[in-house]
Protein backbone atom coordinates (compact mmCIF):
# COMPACT_ATOMS: atom_id res chain seq x y z
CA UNK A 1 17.25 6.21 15.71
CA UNK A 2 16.18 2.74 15.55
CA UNK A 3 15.23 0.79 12.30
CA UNK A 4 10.96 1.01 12.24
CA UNK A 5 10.90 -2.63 11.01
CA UNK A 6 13.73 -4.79 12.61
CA UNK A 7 14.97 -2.59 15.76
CA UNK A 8 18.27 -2.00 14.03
CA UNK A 9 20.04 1.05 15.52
CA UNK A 10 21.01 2.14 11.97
CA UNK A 11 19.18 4.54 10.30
CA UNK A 12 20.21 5.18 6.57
CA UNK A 13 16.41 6.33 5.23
CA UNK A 14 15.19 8.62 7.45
CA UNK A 15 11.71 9.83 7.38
CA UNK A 16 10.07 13.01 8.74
CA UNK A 17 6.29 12.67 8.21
CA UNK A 18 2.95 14.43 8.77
CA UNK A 19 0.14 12.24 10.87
CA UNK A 20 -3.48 12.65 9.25
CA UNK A 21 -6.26 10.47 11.55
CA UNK A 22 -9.41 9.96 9.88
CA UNK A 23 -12.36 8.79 11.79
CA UNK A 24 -15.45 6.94 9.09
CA UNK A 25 -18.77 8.11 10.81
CA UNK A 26 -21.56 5.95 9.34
CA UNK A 27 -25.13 6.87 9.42
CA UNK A 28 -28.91 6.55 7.55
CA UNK A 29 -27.24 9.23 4.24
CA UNK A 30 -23.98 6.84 4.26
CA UNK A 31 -20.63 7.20 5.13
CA UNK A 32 -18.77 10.66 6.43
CA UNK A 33 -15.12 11.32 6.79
CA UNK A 34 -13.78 13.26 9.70
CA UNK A 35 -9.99 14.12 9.49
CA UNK A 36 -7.65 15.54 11.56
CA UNK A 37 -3.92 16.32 11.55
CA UNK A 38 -1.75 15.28 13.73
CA UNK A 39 1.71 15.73 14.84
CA UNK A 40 4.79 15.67 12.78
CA UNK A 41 7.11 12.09 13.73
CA UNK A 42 10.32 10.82 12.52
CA UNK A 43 10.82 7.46 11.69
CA UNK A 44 13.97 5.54 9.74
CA UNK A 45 14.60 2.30 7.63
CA UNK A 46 17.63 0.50 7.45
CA UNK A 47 19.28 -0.24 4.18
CA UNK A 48 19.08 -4.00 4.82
CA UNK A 49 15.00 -4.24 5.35
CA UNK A 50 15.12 -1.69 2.28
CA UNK A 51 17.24 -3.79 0.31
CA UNK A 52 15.10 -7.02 1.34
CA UNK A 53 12.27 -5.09 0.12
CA UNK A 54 13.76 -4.12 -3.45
CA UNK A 55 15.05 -7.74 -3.49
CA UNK A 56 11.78 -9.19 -2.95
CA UNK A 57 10.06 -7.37 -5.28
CA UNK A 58 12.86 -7.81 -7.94
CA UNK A 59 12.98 -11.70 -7.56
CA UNK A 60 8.88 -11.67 -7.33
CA UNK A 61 8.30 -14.89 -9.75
CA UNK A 62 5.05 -14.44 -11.18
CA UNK A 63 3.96 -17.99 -12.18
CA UNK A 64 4.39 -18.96 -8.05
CA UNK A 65 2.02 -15.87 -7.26
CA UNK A 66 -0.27 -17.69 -9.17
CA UNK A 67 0.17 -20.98 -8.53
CA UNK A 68 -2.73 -21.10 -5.66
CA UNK A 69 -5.60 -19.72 -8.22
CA UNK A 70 -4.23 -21.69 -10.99
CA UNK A 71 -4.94 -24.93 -8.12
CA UNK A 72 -8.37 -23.66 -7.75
CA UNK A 73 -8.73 -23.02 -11.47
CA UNK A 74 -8.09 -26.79 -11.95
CA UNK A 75 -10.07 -27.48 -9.42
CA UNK A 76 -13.08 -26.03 -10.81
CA UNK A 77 -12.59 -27.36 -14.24
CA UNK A 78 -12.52 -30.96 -12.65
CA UNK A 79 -15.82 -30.67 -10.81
CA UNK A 80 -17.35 -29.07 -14.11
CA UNK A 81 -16.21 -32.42 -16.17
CA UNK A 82 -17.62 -34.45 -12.93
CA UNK A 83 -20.67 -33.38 -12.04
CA UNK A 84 -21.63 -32.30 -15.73
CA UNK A 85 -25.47 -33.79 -15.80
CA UNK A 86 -26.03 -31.97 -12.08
CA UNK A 87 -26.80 -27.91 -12.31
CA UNK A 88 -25.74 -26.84 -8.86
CA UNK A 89 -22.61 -28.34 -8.37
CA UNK A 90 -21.64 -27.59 -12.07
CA UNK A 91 -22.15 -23.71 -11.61
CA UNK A 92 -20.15 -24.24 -8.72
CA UNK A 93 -17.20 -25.47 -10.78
CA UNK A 94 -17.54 -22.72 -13.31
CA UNK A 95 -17.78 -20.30 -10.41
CA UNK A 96 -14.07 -21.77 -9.21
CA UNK A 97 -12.54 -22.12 -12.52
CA UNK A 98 -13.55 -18.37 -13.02
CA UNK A 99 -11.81 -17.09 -9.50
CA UNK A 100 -9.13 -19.12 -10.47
CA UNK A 101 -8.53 -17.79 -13.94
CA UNK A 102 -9.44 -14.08 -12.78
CA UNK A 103 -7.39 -14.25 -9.15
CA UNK A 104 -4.58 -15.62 -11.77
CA UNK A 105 -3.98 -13.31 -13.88
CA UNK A 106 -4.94 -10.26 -11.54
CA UNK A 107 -1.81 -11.52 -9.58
CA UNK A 108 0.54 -11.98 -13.10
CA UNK A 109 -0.55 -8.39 -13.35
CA UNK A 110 -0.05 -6.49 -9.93
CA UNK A 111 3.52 -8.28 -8.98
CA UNK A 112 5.31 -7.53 -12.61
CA UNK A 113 3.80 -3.39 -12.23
CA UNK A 114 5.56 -2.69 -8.70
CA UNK A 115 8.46 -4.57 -10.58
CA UNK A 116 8.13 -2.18 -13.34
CA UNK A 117 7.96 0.55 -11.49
CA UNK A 118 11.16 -0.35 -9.67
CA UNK A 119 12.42 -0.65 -12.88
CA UNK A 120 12.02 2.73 -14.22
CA UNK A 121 13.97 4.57 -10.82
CA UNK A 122 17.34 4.51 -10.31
CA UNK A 123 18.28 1.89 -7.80
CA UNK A 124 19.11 4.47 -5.26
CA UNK A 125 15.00 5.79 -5.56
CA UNK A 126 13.75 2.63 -5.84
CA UNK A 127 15.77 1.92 -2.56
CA UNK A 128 13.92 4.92 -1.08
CA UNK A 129 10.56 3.90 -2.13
CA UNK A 130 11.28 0.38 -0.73
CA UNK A 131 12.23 1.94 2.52
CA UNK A 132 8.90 4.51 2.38
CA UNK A 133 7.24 1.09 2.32
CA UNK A 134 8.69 -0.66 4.69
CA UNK A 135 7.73 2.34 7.07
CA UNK A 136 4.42 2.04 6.31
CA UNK A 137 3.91 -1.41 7.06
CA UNK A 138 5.69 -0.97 10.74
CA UNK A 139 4.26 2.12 11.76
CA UNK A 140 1.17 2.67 13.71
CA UNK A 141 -2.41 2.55 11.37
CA UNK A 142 -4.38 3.14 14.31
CA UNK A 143 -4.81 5.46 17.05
CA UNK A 144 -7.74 4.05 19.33
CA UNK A 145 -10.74 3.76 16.43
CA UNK A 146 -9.14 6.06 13.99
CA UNK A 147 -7.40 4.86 10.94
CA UNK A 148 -3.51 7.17 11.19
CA UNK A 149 -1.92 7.84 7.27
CA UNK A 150 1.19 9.45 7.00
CA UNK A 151 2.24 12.74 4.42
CA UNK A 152 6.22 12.22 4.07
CA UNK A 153 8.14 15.77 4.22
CA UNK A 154 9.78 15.84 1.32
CA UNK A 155 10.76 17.70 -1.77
CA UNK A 156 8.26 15.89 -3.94
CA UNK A 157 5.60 17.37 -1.17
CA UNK A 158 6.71 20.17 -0.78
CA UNK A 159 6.44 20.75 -4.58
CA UNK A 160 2.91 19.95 -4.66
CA UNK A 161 -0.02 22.24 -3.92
CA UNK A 162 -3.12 21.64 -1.50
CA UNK A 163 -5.16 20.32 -4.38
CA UNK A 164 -2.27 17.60 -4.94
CA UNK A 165 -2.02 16.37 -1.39
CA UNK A 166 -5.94 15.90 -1.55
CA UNK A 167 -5.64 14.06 -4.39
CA UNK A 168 -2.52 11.98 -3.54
CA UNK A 169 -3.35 11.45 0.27
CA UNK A 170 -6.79 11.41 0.04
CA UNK A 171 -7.38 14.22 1.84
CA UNK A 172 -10.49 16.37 2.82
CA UNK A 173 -10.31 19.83 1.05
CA UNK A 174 -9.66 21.58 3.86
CA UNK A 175 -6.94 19.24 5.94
CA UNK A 176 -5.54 19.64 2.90
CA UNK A 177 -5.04 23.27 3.35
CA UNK A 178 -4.35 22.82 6.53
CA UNK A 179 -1.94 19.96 5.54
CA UNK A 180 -0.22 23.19 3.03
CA UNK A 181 0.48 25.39 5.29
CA UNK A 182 1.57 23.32 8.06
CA UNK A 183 4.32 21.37 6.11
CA UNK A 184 5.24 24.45 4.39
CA UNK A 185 5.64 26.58 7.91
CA UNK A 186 7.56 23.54 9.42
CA UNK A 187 10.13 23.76 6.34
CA UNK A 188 10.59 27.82 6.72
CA UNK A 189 11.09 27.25 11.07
């Protein structure tokens, strides 16, 4: 089986998952969910996009994540100090130095969690969980106008009950029952 990400003809992280296609309905009440399950796939990674992955997200430097809202943060503080006696353009400035400061540290924050999380696996789940997302980023999301999210087939789901995959794969109550007994009948086969 081929790589999902590169083509590679290695396949150390295989994946057997469930397809769930949701279609968003909009009308005058709002927004409606329709979802539908569809049929079970296998992808794989290979270790060296997984590895890449883990890599990346080890070596993730913080400060140059930054770097572009701590520009615009500048940026802002310099138009303040410029245009101080005109309104407009000054809320302007405070409006950039505030992205900047905000976009900042909300990007110090989100690349040292994943790195966290990585962190607190073994290096041989954190592999795995590299590899899971690797999968998702080459596989298909859409399937003419619905959006297609994937349930992997694994001990961790099979553990869980129907209430859990709701929760975790955000799930309509009853796909997610469907969702049950499906990936628990495909396990028994």
């Amino acid at each position: 089986m081929n790589c999902i990400k590169c083509g590679a003809q290695t396949g150390e992280y295989p994946f057997r998952v469930l397809q769930v296609q949701t279609l968003h309905v909009r009308d005058l009440r709002g927004e409606k969910r329709v979802q539908a399950l569809g049929d079970f796939e296998e992808y794989c990674v290979c270790a060296h996009c997984a590895e890449e992955k883990y890599n990346r997200h080890m070596t993730q430097n913080a400060v140059k994540s930054a770097a572009p809202f701590a520009v615009l943060a500048v940026a802002g503080l310099a138009v303040i100090l410029l245009f101080l006696r005109q309104g407009a353009i000054r809320l302007l400035g405070i409006g950039m130095f505030l992205c900047g400061v905000l976009g900042a540290y909300s990007n110090v924050k989100t690349s040292g969690s994943r790195r966290r999380e990585l962190l607190a696996m073994s290096r041989e789940e954190g592999l795995r969980s590299c590899a899971w997302e690797c999968l998702i980023e080459g596989a298909p999301k859409k399937n003419d106008v619905n959006d297609i999210t994937y349930i992997p087939i694994d001990e961790t789901t099979l553990a869980c009950k129907n209430g859990d995959l709701m929760v975790l794969y955000d799930l309509l109550p009853e796909i997610a029952l469907q969702a049950y007994e499906r990936i628990h009948g495909e396990t028994e086969k």
